[in-house]
Protein backbone atom coordinates (compact mmCIF):
# COMPACT_ATOMS: atom_id res chain seq x y z
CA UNK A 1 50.80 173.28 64.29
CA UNK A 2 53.74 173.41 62.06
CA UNK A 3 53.21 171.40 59.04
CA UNK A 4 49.72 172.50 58.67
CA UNK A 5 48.11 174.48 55.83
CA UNK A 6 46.91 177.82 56.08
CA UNK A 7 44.80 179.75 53.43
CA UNK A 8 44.79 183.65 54.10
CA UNK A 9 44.58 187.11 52.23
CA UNK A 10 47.67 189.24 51.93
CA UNK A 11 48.69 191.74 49.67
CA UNK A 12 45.51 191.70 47.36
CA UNK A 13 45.63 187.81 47.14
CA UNK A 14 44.82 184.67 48.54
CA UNK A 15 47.81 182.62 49.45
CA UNK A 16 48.51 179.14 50.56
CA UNK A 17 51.13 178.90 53.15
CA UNK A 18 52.51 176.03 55.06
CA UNK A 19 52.89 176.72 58.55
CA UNK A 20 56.71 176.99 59.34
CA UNK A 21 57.48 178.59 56.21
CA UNK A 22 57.60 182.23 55.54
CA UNK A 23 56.69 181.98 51.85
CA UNK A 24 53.69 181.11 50.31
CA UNK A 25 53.25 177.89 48.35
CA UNK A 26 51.23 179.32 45.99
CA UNK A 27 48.25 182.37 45.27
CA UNK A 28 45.24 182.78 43.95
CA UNK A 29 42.99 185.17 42.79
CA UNK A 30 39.92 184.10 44.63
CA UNK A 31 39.17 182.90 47.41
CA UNK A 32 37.28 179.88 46.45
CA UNK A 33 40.53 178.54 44.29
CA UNK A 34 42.53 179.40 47.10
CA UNK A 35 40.32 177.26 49.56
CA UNK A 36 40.18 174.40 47.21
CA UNK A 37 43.94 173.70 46.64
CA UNK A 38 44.88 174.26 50.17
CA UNK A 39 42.37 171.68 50.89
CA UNK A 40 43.73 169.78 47.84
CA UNK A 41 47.46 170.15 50.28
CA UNK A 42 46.51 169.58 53.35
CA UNK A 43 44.71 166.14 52.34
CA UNK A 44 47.84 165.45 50.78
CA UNK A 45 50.14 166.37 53.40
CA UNK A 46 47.43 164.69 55.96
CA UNK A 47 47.49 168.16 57.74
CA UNK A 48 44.91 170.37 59.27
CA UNK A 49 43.81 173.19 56.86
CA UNK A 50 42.63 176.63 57.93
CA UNK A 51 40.95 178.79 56.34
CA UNK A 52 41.13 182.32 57.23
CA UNK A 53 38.85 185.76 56.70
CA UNK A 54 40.58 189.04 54.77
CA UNK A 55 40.93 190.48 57.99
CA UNK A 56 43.12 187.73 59.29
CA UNK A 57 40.38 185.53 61.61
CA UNK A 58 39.85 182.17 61.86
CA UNK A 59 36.77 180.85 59.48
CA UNK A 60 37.50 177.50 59.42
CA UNK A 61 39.66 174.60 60.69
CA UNK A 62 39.20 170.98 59.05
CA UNK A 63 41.54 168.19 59.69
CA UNK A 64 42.31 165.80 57.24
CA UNK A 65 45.33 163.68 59.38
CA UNK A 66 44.44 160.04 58.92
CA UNK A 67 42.47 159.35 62.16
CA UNK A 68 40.02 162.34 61.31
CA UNK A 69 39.43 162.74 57.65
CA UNK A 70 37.88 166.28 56.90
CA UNK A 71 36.25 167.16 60.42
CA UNK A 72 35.99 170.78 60.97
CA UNK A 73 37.63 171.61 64.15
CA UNK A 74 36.40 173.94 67.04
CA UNK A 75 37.93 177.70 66.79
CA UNK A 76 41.12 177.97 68.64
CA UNK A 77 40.93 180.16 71.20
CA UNK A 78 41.83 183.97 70.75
């Protein structure tokens, strides 16, 4: 969904991008520190954040939009 925030590895780094937007909103050199501020944006932006592997799949989808504060969500399907 646009709006939302998605944490993925490109071009040796972990990047936080919002979806809509071709640029990232910031990087990271770890995962971990990538995974904690786009969780740290999507709360903020009361978005759904996902979370994705170095090969580009799905790991993780929580959603943080006021009704459902931090439940993971069910993989989309492929």
């Amino acid at each position: 969904m646009e709006g939302d925030v998605e944490t993925l590895y490109e071009n040796r780094l972990w990047k936080n991008r919002v979806e809509g937007h071709q640029r990232a909103a910031n990087t990271a050199k770890s995962r971990e520190e990538a995974v904690k501020t786009g969780r740290h944006m999507a709360k903020a932006r009361q978005s759904v954040h996902i979370v994705r592997t170095e090969d580009g799949k799905v790991a993780r989808r929580d959603d943080y939009r006021t009704s459902r504060r931090g439940v993971p969500l069910p993989p989309e399907p492929e």
